[in-house]
N, C-alpha and C. Protein backbone atom coordinates (compact mmCIF):
# COMPACT_ATOMS: atom_id res chain seq x y z
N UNK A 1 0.85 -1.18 0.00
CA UNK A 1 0.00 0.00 0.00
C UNK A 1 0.89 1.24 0.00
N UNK A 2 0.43 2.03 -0.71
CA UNK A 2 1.70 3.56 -1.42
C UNK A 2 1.30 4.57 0.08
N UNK A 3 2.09 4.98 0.80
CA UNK A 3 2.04 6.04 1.26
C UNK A 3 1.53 7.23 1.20
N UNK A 4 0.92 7.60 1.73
CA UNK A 4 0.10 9.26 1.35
C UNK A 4 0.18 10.00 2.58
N UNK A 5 0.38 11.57 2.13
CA UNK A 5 0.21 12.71 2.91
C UNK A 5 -1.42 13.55 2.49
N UNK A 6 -2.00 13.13 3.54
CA UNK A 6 -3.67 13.84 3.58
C UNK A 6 -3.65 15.57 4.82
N UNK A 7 -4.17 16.07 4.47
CA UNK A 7 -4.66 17.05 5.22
C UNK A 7 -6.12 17.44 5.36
N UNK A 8 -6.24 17.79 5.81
CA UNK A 8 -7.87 18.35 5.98
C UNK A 8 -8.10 19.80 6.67
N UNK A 9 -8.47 20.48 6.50
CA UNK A 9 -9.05 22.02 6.86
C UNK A 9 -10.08 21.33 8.72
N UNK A 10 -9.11 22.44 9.16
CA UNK A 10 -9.59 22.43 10.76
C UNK A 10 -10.78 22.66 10.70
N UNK A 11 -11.47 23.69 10.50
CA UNK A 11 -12.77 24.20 10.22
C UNK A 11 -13.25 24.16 8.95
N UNK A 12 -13.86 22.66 9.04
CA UNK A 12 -14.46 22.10 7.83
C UNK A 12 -13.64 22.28 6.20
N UNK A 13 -13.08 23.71 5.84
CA UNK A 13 -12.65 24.36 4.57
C UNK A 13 -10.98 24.59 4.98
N UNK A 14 -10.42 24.27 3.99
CA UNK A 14 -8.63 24.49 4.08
C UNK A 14 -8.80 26.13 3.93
N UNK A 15 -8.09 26.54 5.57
CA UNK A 15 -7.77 28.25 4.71
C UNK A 15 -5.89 28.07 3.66
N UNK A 16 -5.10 28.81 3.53
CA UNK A 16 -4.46 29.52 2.62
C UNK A 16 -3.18 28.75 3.69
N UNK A 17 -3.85 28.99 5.03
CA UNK A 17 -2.20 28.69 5.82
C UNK A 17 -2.40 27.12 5.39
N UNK A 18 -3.44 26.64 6.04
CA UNK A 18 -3.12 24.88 5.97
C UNK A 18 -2.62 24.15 4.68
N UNK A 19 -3.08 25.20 3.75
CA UNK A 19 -2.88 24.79 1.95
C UNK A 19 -1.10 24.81 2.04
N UNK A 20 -0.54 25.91 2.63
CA UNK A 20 0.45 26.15 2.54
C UNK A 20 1.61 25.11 3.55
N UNK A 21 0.89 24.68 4.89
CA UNK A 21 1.67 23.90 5.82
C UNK A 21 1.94 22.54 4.78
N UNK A 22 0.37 22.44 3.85
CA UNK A 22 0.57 21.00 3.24
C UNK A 22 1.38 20.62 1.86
N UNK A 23 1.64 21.67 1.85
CA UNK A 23 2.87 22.11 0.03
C UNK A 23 4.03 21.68 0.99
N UNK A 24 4.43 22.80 2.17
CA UNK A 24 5.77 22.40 3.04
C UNK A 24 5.74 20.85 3.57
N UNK A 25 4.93 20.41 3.52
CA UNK A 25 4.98 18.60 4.72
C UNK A 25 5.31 17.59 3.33
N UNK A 26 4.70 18.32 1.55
CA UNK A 26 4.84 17.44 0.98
C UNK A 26 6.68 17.77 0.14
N UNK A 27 7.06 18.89 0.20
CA UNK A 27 8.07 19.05 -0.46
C UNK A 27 9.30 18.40 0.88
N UNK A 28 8.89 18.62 1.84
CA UNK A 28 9.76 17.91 3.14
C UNK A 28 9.70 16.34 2.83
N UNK A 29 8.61 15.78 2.39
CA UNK A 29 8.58 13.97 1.94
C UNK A 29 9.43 13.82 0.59
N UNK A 30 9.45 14.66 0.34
CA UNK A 30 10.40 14.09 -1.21
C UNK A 30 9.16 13.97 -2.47
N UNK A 31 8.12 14.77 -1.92
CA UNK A 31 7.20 14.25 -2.92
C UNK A 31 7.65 15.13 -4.50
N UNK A 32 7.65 14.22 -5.83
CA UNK A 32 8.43 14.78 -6.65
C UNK A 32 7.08 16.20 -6.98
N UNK A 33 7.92 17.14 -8.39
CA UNK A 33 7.10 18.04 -8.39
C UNK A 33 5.85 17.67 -9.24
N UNK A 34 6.09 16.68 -10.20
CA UNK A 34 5.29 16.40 -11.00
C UNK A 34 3.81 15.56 -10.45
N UNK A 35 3.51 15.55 -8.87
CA UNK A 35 2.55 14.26 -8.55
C UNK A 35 1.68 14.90 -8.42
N UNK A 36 0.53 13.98 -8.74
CA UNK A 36 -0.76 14.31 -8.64
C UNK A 36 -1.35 14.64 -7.69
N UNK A 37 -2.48 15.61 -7.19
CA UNK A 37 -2.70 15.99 -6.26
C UNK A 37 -4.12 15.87 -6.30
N UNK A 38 -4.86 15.18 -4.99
CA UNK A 38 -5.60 14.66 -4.72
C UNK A 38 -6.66 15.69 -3.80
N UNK A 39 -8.07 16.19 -4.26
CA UNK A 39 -8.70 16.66 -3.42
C UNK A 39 -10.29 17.05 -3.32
N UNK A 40 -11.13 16.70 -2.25
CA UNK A 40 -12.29 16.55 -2.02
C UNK A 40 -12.70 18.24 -1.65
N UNK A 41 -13.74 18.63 -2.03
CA UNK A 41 -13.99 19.70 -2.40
C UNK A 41 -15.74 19.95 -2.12
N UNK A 42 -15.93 21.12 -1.65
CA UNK A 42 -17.60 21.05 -0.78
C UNK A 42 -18.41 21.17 -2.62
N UNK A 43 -19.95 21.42 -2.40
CA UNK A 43 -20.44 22.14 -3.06
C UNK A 43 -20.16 23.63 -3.37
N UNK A 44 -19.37 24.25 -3.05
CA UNK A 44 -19.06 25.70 -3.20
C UNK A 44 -18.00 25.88 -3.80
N UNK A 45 -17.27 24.26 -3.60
CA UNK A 45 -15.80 24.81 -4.46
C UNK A 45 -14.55 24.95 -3.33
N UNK A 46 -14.84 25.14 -2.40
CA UNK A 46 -14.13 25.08 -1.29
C UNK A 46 -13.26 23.70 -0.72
N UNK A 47 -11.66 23.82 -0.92
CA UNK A 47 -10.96 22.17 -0.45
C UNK A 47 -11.42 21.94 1.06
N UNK A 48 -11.84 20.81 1.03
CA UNK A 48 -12.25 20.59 2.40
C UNK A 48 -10.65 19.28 3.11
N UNK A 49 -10.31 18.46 1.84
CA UNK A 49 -9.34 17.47 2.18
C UNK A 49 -8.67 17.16 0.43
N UNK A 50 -7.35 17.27 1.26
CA UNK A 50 -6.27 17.40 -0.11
C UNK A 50 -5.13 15.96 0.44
N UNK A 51 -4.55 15.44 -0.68
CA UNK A 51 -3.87 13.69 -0.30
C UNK A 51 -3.34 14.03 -1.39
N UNK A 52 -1.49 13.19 -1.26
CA UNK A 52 -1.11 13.04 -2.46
C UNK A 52 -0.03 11.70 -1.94
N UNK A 53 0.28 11.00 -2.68
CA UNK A 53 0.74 9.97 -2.84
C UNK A 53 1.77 10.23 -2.69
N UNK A 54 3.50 9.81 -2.01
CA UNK A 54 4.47 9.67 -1.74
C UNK A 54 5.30 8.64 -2.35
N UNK A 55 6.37 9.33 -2.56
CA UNK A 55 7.51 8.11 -3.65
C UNK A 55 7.65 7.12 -2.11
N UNK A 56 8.34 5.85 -2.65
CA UNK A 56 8.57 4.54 -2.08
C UNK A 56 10.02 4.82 -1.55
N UNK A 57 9.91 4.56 -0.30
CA UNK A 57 11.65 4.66 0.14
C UNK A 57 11.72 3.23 0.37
């Protein structure tokens, strides 16, 4: 099973900081630049939970 880095917005919706803690947690994993980025999203358009898959050490 592949490794993943998930986040989720404290209050229901990701603000701008958590978007940003979760760019830093994934460039800290080695995640390359090219990976796909994974994310669940309200009716409004709003990220509620963002995941992206991690290379294999």
């Amino acid at each position: 099973m592949p490794k993943t880095l998930k986040f989720t917005g404290e209050d229901k919706n990701m603000t701008l900081e958590e978007l940003e803690a979760f760019v830093k947690a994934a460039r800290a994993a080695d995640a390359p630049d090219d990976s796909n980025v994974n994310a669940v999203v309200s009716t409004s358009g709003k990220i509620k939970e963002i995941e992206i898959e991690l290379p294999s050490t």
